[in-house]
Protein backbone atom coordinates (compact mmCIF):
# COMPACT_ATOMS: atom_id res chain seq x y z
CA UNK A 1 0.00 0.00 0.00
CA UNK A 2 1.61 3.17 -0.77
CA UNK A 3 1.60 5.96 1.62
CA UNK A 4 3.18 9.45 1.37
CA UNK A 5 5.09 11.26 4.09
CA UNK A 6 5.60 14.51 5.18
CA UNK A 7 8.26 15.94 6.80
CA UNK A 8 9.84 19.33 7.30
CA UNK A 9 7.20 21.50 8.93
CA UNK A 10 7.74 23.52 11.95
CA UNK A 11 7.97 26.70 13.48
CA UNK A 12 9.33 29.88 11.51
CA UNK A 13 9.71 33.78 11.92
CA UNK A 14 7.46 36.08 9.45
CA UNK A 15 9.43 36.85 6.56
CA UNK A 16 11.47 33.20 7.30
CA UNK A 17 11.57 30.36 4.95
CA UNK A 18 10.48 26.40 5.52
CA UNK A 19 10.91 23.42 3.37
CA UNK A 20 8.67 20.66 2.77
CA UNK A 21 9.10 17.27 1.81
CA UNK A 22 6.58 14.25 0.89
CA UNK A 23 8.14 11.07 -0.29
CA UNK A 24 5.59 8.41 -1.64
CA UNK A 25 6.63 4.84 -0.55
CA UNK A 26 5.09 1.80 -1.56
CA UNK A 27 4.08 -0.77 -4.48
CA UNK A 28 4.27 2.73 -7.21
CA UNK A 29 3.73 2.05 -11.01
CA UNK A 30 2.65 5.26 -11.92
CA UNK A 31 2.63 9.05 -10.00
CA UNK A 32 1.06 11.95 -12.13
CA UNK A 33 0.26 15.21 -10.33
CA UNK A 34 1.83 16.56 -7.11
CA UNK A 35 0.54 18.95 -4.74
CA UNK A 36 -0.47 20.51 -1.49
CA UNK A 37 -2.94 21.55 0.65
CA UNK A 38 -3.31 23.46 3.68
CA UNK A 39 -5.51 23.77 6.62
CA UNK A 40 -5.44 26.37 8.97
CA UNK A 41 -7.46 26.37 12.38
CA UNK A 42 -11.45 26.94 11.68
CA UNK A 43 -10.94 26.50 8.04
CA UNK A 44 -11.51 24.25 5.34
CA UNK A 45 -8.84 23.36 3.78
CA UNK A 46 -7.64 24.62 0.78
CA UNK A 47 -5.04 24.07 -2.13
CA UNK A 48 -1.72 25.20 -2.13
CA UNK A 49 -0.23 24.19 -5.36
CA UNK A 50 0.53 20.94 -7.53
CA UNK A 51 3.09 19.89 -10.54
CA UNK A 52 1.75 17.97 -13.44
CA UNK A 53 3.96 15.18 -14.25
CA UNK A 54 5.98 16.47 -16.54
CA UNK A 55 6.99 19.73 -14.40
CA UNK A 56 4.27 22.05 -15.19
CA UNK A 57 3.58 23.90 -11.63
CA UNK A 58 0.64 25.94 -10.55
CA UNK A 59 -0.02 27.82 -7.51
CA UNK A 60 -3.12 29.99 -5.28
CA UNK A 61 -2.72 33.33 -5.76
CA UNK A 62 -1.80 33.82 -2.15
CA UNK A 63 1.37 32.09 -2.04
CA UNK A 64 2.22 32.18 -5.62
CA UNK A 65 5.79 34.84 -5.73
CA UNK A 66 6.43 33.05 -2.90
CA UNK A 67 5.87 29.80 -2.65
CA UNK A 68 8.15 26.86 -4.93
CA UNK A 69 7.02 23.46 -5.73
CA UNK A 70 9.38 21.25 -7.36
CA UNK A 71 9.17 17.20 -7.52
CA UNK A 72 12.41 14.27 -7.75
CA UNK A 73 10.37 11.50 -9.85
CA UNK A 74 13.68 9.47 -9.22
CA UNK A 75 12.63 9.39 -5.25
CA UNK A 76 9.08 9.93 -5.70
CA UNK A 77 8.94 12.89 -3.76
CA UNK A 78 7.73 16.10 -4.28
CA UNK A 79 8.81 19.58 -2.36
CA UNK A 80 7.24 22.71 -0.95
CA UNK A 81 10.22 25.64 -0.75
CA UNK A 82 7.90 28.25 1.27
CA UNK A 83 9.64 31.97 1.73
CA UNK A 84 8.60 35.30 3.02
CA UNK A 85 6.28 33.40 5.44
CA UNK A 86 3.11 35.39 6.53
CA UNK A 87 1.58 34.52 10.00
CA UNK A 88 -1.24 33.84 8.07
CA UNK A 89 0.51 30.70 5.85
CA UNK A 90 0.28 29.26 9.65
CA UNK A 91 -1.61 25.70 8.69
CA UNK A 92 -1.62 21.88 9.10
CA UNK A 93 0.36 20.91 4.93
CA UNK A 94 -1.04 17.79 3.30
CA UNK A 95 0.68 16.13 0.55
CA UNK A 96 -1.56 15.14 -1.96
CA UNK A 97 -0.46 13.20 -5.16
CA UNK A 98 -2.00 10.84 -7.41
CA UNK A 99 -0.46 7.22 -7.59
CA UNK A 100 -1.35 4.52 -9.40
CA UNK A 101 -4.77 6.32 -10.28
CA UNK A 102 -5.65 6.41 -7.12
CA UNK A 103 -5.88 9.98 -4.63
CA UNK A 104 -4.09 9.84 -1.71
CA UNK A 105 -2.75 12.24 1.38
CA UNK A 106 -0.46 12.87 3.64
CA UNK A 107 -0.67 12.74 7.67
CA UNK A 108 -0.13 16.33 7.24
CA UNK A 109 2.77 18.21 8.97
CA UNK A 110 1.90 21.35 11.13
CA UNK A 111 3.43 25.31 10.03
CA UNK A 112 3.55 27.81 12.52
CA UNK A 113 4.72 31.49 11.80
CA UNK A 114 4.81 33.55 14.53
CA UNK A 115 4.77 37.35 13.96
């Protein structure tokens, strides 16, 4: 059964960076799009960002300038690079990628920026 991972989260300064990993483990054949998700206190959650396959990368408005995604199809893992952090980015981060045709998440790691 495959499961992805996160790892990485943590607490950071406004203006700080964080990095994000998610590494996929497991009977894989196939992984097409990459993303994440976030979901802060009270809130439903909401995307983040995702990378097609073959590199393509899309983001919210509200992180994109600021906010990286990048993937290692090698190592089946795919990255968040999160900079100029806003107390407001302050969420639980799910992975969220697409293996073997099937939809799966993270455990979800926990971001905290403090102002």
């Amino acid at each position: 059964q495959v499961q992805p991972v996160e790892s990485g989260g943590g607490l950071a300064q406004t203006g700080g960076s964080l990095r994000l990993s998610c590494a996929a483990s497991g009977n894989i054949f196939s992984i097409n799009a990459m993303g994440w998700f976030r979901q802060a206190a009270g809130k439903q959650r909401e995307w983040v960002g995702s990378i097609t396959s073959g590199g393509s990368t899309h983001y919210a408005d509200s992180v994109k300038g600021r906010f990286t995604i990048s993937r290692d199809n090698a190592k089946n893992m795919v990255y968040l690079q999160m900079n100029s952090l806003k107390p407001e980015d302050t969420a639980v981060y799910y992975c969220n990628v697409l293996v073997n045709g099937v939809n799966l998440w993270g455990q979800g790691t926990q971001v905290t920026v403090s102002s």
